[in-house]
Protein backbone atom coordinates (compact mmCIF):
# COMPACT_ATOMS: atom_id res chain seq x y z
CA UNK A 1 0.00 0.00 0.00
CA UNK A 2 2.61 2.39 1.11
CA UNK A 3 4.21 1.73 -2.16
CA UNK A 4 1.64 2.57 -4.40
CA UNK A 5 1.22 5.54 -2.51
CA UNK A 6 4.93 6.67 -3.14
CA UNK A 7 4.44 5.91 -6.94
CA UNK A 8 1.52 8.19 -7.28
CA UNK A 9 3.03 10.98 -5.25
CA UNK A 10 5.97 10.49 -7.77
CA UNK A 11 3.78 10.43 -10.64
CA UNK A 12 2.20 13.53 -9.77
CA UNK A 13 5.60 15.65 -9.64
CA UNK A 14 6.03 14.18 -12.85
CA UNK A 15 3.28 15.35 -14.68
CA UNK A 16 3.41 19.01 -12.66
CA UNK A 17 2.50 21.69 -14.46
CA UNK A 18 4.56 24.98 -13.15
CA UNK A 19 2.05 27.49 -12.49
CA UNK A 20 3.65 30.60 -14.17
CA UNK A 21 2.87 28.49 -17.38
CA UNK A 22 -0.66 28.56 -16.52
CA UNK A 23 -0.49 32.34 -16.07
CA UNK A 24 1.00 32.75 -19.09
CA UNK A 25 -1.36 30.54 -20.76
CA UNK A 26 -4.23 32.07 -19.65
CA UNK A 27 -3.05 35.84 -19.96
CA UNK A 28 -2.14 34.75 -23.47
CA UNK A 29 -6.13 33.77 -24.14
CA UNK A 30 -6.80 37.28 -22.57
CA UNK A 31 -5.04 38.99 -24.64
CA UNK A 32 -5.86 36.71 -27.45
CA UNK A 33 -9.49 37.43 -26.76
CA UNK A 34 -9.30 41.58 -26.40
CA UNK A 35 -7.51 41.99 -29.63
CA UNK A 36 -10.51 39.25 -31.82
CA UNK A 37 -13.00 41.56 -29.79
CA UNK A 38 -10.97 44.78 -30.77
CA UNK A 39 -10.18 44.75 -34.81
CA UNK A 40 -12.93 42.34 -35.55
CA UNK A 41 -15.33 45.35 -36.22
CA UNK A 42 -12.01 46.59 -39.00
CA UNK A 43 -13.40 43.86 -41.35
CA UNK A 44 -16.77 44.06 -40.73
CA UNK A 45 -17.12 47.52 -41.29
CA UNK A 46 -15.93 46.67 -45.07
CA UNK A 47 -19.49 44.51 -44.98
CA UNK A 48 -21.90 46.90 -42.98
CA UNK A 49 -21.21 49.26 -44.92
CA UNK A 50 -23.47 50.29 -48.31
CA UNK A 51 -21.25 50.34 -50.79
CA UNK A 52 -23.51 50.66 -53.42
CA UNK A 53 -24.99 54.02 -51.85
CA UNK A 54 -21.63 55.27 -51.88
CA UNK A 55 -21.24 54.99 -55.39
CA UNK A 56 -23.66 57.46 -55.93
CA UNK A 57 -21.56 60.10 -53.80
CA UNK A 58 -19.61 62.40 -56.12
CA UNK A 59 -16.24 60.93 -55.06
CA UNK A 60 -16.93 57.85 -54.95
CA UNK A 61 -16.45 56.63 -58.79
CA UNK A 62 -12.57 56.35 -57.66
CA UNK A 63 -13.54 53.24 -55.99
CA UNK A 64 -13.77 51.20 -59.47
CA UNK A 65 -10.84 53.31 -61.05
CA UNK A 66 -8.39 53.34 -58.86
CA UNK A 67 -6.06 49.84 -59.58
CA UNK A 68 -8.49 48.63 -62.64
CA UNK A 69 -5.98 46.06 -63.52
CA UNK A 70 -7.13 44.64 -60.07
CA UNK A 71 -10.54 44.34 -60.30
CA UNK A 72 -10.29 40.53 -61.04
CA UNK A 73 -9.69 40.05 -57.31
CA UNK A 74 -13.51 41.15 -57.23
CA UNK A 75 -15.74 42.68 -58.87
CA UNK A 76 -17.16 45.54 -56.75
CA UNK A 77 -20.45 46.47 -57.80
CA UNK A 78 -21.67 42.70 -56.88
CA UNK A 79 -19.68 42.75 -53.38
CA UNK A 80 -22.93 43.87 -51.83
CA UNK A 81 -25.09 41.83 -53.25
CA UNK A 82 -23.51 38.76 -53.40
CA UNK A 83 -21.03 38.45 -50.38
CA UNK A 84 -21.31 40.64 -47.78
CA UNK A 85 -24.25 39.52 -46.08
CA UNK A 86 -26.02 41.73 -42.96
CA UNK A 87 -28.11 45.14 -43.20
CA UNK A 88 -26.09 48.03 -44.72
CA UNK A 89 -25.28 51.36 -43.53
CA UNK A 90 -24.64 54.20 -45.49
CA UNK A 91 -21.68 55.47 -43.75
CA UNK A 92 -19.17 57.71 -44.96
CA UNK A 93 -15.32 57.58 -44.49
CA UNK A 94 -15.30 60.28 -41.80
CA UNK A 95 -17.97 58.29 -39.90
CA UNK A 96 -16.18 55.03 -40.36
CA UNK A 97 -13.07 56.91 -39.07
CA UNK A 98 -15.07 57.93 -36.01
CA UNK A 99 -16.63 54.71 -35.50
CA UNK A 100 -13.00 53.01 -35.57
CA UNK A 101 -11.17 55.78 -33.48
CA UNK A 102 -13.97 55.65 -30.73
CA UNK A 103 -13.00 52.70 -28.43
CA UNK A 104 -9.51 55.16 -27.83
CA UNK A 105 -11.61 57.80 -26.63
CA UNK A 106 -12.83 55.56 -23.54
CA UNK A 107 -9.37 53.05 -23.54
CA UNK A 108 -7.09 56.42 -22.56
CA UNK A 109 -9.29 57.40 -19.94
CA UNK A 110 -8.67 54.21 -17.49
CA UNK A 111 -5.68 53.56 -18.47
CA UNK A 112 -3.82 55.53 -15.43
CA UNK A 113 -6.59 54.44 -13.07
CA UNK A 114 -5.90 50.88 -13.98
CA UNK A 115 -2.82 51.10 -12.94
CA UNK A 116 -3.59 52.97 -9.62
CA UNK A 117 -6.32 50.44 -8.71
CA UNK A 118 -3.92 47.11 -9.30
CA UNK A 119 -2.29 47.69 -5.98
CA UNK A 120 -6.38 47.98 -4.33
CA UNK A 121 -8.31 45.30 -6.51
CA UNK A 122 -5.55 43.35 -7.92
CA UNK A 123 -4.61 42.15 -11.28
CA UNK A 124 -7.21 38.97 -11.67
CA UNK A 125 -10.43 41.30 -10.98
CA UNK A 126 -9.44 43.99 -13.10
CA UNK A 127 -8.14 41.91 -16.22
CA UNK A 128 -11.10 39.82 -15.90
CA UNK A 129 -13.49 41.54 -15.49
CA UNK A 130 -12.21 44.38 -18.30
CA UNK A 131 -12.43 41.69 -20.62
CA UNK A 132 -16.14 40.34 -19.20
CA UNK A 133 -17.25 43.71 -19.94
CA UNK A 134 -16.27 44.16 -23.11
CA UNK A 135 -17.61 41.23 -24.28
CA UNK A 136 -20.87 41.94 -23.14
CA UNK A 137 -20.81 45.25 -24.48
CA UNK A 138 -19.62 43.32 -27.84
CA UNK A 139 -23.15 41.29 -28.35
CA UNK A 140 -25.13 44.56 -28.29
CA UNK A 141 -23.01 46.08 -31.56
CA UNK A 142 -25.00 44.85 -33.99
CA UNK A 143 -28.74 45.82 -32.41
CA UNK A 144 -26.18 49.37 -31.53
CA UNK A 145 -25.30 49.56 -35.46
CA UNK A 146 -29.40 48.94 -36.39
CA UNK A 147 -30.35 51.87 -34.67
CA UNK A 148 -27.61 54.21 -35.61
CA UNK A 149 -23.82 55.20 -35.95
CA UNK A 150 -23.97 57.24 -32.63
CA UNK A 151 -24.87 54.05 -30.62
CA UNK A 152 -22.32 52.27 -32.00
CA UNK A 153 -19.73 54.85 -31.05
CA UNK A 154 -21.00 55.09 -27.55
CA UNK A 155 -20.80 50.84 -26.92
CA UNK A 156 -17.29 51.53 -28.65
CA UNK A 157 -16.25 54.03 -25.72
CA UNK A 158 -17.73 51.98 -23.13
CA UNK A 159 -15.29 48.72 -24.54
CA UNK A 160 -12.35 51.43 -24.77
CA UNK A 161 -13.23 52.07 -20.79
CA UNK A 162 -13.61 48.34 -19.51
CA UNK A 163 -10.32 47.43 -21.23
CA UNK A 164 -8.24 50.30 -20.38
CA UNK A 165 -7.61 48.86 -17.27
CA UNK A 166 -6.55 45.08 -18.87
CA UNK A 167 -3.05 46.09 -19.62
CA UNK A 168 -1.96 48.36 -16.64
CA UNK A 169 -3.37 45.15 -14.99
CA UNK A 170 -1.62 42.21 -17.05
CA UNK A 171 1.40 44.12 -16.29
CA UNK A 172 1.18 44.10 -13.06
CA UNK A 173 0.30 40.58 -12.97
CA UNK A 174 3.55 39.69 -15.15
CA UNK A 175 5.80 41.71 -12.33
CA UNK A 176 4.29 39.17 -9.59
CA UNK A 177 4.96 35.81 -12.17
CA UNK A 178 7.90 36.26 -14.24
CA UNK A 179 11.32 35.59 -12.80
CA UNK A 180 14.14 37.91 -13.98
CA UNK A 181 15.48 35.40 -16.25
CA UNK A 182 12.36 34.76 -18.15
CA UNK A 183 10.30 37.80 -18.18
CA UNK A 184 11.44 38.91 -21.35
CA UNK A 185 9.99 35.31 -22.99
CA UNK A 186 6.75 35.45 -21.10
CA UNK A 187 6.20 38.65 -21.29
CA UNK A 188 6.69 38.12 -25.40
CA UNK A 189 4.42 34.96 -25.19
CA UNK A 190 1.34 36.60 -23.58
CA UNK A 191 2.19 40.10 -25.98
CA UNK A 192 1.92 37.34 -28.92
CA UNK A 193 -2.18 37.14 -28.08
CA UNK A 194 -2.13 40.50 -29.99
CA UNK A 195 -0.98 40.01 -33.30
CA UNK A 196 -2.37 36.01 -32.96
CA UNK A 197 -5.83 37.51 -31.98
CA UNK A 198 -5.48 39.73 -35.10
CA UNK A 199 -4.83 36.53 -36.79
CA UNK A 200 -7.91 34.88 -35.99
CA UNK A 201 -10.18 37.63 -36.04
CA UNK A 202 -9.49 39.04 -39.27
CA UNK A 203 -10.17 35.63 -41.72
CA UNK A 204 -12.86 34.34 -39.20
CA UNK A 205 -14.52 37.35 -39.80
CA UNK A 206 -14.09 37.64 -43.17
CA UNK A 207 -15.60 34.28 -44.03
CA UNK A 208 -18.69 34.77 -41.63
CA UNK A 209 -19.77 37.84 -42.97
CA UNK A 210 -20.02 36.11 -46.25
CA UNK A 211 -22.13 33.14 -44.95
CA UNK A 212 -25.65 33.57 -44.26
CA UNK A 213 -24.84 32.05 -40.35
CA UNK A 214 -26.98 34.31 -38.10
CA UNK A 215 -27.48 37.08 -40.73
CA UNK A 216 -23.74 37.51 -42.10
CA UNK A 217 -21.48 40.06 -40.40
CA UNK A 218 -23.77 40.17 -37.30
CA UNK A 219 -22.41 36.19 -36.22
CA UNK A 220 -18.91 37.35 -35.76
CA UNK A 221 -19.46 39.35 -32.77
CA UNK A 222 -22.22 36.71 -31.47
CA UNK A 223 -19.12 34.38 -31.78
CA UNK A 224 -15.94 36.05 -30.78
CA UNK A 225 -18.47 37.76 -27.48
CA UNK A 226 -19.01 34.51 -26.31
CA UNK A 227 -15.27 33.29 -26.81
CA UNK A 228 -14.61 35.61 -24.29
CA UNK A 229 -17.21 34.60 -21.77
CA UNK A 230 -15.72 30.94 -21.93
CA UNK A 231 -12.14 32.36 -20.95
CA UNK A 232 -13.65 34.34 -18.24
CA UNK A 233 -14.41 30.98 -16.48
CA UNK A 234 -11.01 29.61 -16.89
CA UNK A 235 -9.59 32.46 -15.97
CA UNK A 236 -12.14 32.41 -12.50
CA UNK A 237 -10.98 29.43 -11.71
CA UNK A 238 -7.63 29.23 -12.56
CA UNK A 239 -6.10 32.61 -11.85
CA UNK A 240 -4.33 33.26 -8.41
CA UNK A 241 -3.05 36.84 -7.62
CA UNK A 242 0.13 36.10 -6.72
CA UNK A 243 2.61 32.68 -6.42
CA UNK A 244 1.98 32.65 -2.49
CA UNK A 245 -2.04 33.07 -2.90
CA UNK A 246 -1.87 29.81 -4.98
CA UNK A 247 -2.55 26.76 -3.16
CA UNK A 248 -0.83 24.19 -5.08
CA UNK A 249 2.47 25.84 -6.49
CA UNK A 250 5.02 23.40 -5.40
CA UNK A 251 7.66 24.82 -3.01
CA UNK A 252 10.10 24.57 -5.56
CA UNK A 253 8.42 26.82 -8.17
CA UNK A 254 7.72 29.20 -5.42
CA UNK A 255 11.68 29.10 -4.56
CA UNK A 256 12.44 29.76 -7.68
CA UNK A 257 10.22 32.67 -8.51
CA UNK A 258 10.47 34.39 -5.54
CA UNK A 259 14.84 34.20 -5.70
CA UNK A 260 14.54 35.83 -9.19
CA UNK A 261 12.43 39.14 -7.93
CA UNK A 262 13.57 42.13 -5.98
CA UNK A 263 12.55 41.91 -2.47
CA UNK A 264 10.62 44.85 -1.01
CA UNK A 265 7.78 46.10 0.94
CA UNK A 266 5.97 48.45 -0.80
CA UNK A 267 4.65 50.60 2.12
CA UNK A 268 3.92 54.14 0.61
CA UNK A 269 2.49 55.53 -2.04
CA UNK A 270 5.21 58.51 -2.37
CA UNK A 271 5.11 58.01 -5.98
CA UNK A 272 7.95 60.52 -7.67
CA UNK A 273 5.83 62.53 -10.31
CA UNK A 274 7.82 65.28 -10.51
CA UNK A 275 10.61 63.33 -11.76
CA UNK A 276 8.89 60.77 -13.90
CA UNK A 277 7.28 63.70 -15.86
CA UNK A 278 10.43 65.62 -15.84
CA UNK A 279 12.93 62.90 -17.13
CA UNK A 280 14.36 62.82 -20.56
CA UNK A 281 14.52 59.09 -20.85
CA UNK A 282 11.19 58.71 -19.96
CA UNK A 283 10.35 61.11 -22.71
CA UNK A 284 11.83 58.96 -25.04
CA UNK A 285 9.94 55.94 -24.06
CA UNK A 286 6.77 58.05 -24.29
CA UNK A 287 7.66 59.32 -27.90
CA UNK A 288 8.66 55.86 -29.18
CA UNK A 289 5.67 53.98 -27.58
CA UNK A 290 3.45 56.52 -29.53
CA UNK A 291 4.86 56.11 -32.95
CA UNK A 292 4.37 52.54 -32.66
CA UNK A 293 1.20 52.71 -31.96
CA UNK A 294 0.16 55.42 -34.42
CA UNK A 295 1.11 53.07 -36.95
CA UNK A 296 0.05 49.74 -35.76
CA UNK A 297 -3.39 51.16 -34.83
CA UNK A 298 -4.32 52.99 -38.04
CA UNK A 299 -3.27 49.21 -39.87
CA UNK A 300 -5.46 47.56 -37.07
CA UNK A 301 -8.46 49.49 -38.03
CA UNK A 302 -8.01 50.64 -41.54
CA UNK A 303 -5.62 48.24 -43.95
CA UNK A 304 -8.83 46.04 -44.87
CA UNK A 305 -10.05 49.35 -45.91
CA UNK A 306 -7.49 49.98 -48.17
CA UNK A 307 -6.60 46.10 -49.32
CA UNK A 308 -10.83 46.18 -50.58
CA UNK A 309 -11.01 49.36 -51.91
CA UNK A 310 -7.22 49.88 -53.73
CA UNK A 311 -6.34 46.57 -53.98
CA UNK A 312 -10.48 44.92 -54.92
CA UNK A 313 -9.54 42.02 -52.86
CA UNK A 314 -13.03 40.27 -51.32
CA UNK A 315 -13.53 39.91 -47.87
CA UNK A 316 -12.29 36.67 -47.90
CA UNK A 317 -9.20 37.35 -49.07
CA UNK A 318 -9.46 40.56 -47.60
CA UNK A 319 -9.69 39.06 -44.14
CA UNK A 320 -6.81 36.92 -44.65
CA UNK A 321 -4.49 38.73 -46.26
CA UNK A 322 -4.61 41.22 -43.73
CA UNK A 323 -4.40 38.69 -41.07
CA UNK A 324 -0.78 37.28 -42.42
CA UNK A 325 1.05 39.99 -41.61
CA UNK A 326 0.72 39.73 -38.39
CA UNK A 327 1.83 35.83 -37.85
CA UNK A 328 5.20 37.15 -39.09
CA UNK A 329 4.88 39.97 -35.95
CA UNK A 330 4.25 37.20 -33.91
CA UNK A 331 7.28 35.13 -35.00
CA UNK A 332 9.77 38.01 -35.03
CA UNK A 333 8.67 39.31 -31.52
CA UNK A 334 8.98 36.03 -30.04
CA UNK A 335 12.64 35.63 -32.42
CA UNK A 336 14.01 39.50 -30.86
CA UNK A 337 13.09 38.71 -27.44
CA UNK A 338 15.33 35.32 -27.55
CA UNK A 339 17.98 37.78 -29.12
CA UNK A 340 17.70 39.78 -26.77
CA UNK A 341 17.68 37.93 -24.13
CA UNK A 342 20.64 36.54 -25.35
CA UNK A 343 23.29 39.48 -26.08
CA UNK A 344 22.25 40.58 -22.38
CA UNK A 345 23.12 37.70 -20.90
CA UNK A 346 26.44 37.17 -23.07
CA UNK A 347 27.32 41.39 -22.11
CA UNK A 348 28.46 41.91 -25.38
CA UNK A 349 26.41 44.87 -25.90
CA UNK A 350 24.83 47.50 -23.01
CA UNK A 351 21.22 46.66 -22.29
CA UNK A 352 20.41 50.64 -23.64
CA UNK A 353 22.26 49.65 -26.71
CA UNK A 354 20.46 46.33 -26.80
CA UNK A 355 17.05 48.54 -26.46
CA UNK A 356 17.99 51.19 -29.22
CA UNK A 357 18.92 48.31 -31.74
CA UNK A 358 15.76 46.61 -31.46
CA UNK A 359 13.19 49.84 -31.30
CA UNK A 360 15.65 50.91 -34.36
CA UNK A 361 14.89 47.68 -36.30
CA UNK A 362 10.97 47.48 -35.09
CA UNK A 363 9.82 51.12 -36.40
CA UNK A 364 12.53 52.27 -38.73
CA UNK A 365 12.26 48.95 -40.83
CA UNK A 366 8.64 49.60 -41.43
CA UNK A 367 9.08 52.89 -41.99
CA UNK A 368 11.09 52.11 -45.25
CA UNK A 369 8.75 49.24 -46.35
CA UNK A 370 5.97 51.94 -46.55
CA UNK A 371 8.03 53.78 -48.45
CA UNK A 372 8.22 51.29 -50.82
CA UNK A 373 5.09 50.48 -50.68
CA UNK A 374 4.17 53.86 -51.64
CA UNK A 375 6.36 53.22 -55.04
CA UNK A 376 4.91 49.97 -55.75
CA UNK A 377 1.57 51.46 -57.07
CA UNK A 378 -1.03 49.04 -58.16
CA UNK A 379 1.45 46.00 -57.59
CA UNK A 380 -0.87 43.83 -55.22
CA UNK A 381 1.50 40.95 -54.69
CA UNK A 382 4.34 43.15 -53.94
CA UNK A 383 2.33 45.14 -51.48
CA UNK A 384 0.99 42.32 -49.64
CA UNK A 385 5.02 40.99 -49.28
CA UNK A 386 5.57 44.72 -47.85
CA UNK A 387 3.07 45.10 -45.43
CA UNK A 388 4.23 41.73 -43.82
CA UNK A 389 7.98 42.39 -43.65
CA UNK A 390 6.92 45.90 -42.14
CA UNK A 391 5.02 43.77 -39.42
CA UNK A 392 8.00 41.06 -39.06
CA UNK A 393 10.49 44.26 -38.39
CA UNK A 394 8.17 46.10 -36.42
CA UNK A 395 7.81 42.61 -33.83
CA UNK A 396 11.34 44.11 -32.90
CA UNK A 397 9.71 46.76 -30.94
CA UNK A 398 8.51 44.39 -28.45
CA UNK A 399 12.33 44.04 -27.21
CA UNK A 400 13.04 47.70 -27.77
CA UNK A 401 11.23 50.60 -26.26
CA UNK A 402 8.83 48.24 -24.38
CA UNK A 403 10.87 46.50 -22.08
CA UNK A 404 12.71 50.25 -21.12
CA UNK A 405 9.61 50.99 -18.49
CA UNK A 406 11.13 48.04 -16.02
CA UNK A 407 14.84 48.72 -17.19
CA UNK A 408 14.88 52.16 -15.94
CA UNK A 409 12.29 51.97 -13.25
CA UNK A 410 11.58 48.43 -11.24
CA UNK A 411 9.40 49.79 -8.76
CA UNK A 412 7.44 52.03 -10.62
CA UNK A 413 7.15 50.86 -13.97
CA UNK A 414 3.61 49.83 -13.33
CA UNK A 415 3.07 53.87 -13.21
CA UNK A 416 4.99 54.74 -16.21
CA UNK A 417 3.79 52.15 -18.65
CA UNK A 418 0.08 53.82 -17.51
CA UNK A 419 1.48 57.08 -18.79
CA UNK A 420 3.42 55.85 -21.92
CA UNK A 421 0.25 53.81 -22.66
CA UNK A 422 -2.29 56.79 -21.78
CA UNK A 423 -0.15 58.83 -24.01
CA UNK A 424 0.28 56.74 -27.19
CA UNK A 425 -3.24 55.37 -27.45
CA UNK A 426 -4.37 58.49 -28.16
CA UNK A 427 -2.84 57.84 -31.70
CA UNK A 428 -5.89 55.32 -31.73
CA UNK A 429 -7.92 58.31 -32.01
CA UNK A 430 -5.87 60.05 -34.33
CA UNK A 431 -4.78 57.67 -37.04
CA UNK A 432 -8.17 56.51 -38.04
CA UNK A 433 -9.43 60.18 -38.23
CA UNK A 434 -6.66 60.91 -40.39
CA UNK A 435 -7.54 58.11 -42.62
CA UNK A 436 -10.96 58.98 -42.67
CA UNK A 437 -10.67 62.96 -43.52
CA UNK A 438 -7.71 62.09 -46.08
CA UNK A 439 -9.28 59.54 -48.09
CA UNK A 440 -13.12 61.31 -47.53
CA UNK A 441 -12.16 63.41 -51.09
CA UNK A 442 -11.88 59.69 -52.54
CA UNK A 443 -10.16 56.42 -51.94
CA UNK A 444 -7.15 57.07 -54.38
CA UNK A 445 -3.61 55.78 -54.51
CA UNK A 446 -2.46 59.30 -53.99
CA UNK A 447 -4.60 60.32 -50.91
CA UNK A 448 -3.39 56.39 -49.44
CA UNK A 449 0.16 57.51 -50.28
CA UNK A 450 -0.27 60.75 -48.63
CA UNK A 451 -1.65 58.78 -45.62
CA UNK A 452 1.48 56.04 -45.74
CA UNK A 453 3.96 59.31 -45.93
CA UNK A 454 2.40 60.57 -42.73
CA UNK A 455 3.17 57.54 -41.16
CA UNK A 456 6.57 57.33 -42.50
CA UNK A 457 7.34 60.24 -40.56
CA UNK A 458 5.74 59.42 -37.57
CA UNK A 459 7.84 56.63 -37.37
CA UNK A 460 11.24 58.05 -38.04
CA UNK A 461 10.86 60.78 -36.02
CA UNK A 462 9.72 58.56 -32.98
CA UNK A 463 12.48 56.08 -33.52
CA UNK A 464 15.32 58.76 -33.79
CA UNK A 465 14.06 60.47 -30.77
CA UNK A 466 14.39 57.49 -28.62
CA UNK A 467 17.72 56.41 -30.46
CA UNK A 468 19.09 59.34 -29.17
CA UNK A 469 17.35 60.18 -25.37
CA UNK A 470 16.34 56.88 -24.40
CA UNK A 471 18.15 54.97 -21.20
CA UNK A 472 17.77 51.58 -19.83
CA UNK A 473 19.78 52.25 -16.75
CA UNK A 474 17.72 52.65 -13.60
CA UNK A 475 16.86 56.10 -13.13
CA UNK A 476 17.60 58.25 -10.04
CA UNK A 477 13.84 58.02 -9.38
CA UNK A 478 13.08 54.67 -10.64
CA UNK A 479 13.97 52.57 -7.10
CA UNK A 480 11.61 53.10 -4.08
CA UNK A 481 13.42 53.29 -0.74
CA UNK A 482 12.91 50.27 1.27
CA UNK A 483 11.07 50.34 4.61
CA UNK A 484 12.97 47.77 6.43
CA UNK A 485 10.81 47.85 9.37
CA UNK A 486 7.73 47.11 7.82
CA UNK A 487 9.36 44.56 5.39
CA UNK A 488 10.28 42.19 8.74
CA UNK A 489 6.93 42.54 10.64
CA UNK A 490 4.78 41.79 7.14
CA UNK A 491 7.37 38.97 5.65
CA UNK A 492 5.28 39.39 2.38
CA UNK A 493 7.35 40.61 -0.96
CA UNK A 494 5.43 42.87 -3.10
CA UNK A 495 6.75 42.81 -7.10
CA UNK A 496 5.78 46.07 -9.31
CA UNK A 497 7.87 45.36 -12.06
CA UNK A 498 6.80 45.71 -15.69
CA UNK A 499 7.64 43.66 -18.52
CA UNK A 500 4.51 44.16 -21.14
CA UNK A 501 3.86 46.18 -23.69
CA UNK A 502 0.54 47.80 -25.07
């Protein structure tokens, strides 16, 4: 008997899963599921709207002219009829553009508070129930869009508020459950539920708004809502705080996580403003985390714009084509962070010169592939190959600027990643407007080039100004003083390090 019981115990240690791989699994799905629930509505905005109505607009006949030597991808005039399935809107670009930009408007809002509120409700009620929220909120879009653009916009801000608070709250998760020597690779891992989630989203939704499933377009937030409902329980039930609230870590996980984090009691809240605000480096971080995102937002909500009306591919192939760049993002991001990893651990290069090379590579890169893109015309093949080596290079950017909020500031990065993030989202507002006024006169080639030159800029002048200011060395005001007193009487160790991005 006594036997048996020794081979089971045995058994079990064999088959243990470490629980930091269940975080990571499950903050990947979280992730996963806020970015289907976030650009879904980018491809089925191509279906909602009319576009037959908007032929009749005095700009419009530059939909069929632009590229005719593509219009054997599809033939637009039947698009309507024939595929895109769902009532129709007539919406114009500048209400599309609004539409799109909207969730931002509510996201920036709570994204500071988020942050603020991890240390009072914790990480697992604020990332789950951000993502709860949303999802609910993403059922109603369809009975929103039936009674009218303006009720679509206001569900959009109310998504944009809930989820505001999931990163400032994954990241503070990721400082309790990634040891020093493998945040960099879990923090990439759960980041990689972004440009996956895009992934899914974008053909899935594609090929449902062309199927008569629940009315077309309308089944693709019915679906993706209640994917997210279904991780909510997991994550209920699976999701512990912190590695000493869960009950069934083994003691040698624990060890191990808890002699790979800095040890401190984090007894006041004398956070430095003043010198966060005032700091150079932290400028830098700001600047570069907003060129990013000015880019990667305005192709999260508008490239299956511009790949059905420039390029006249259909919505199938529209949804998948603009899927595939990002499983190259997700592939290089994973790649630079092993890289990186790497060359820090070998000390062959600084870890600030480590940083600069890969935000260098990740916005610079793409800034040149626009560029040619911007030459290549009508070539549809050769823009597609483009726009997914501009994604590959820009997966660099997850090892770059990124990871500087916990390089230069361990105890407070939690706070500055909820200013770099408040600050650069607000390009979610921007880019899509910009789009939307821009291309309102028509959807040409020019008015998309002048729109892929704005961008160009954007993202030189964001990388160069990091390249230059940017520091990962801890900052005079990046370590919290220790209150040694407090630290022995509580014997708990409090981790506020960041290591995700967006």
């Amino acid at each position: 008997m006594i036997p048996c019981k020794i081979t089971c115990i045995k058994s079990m240690k064999k088959w243990y899963v470490p629980k930091r791989v269940v975080f990571t699994i499950l903050s990947f799905f979280g992730i996963f599921v806020s970015y289907v629930t976030r650009v879904n509505l980018s491809v089925a905005m191509v279906a909602m709207v009319n576009v037959t109505e908007e032929s009749t607009r005095n700009v419009s006949h530059v939909l069929s002219d632009e590229c005719p030597n593509l219009n054997h991808w599809k033939n637009v005039t039947e698009v309507d009829d024939k595929e895109h399935l769902g009532e129709k809107y007539n919406w114009d670009p500048k209400v599309q553009g609004f539409i799109l930009s909207s969730f931002y408007y509510g996201y920036v809002v709570t994204q500071m508070p988020g942050g603020i509120l991890c240390d009072k409700l914790g990480a697992k009620v604020l990332f789950g129930g951000g993502i709860c929220t949303t999802c609910i909120l993403y059922l109603f879009i369809p009975l929103a869009a039936s009674w009218g653009a303006r009720y679509v916009i206001a569900i959009r801000i109310l998504q944009g508020l809930a989820e505001g608070l999931t990163f400032p709250a994954i990241t503070f998760a990721v400082s309790n459950w990634a040891p020093k020597p493998e945040r960099t690779r879990i923090s990439s891992l759960i980041g990689m539920g972004m440009p996956l989630g895009n992934l899914f989203a974008m053909p899935i939704s594609g090929v449902l708004s062309s199927v008569p499933l629940f009315g077309g377009w309308p089944s693709t937030f019915y679906l993706f809502g209640t994917m997210g409902f279904v991780w909510f329980v997991f994550w209920c039930f699976f999701m512990y705080e912190t590695p000493d609230h869960h009950p069934y870590i083994s003691k040698e996980e624990f060890a191990y996580i808890q002699q790979h984090k800095d040890s401190k009691a984090r007894t006041t809240n004398n956070t430095p403003w003043r010198d966060i605000l005032t700091s150079v480096p932290m400028w830098a971080v700001v600047v570069a985390h907003f060129g990013h995102n000015y880019a990667f937002l305005m192709f999260l909500t508008d490239l299956p714009t511009y790949f059905s009306r420039i390029l006249h591919f259909d919505l199938k192939m529209n949804g998948t084509l603009s899927a595939l760049p990002y499983v190259l993002q997700a592939t290089s991001a994973l790649l630079a962070s092993c890289i990186a990893d790497r060359l820090r651990a070998s000390n062959r290069l600084s870890v600030t010169a480590i940083r600069k090379l890969c935000n260098s590579i990740g916005l610079i890169g793409p800034a040149i592939c626009l560029l040619l893109i911007i030459m290549s015309g009508c070539r549809s093949i050769q823009i597609v190959c483009l726009f997914c080596l501009a994604l590959c290079l820009n997966g660099f950017a997850y090892s770059g600027y990124r990871a500087t909020h916990v390089d230069m500031s361990p105890d407070f990065s939690g706070i500055t990643f909820g200013i770099t993030n408040t600050i650069s989202n607000i390009s979610g507002i921007i880019s899509p407007m910009i789009v939307g006024y821009i291309t309102y006169s028509g959807e040409t080639v020019a008015n998309w080039s002048t729109v892929f030159y704005i961008t160009c800029a954007v993202y030189i002048g964001c990388a160069l100004f990091y390249a230059v200011f940017a520091s990962a060395e801890v900052q005079p005001w990046g370590v919290e003083k220790k209150d040694t007193k407090n630290e022995a009487e509580t014997g708990k160790i409090y981790f506020i390090e960041d290591a995700m991005g967006r």
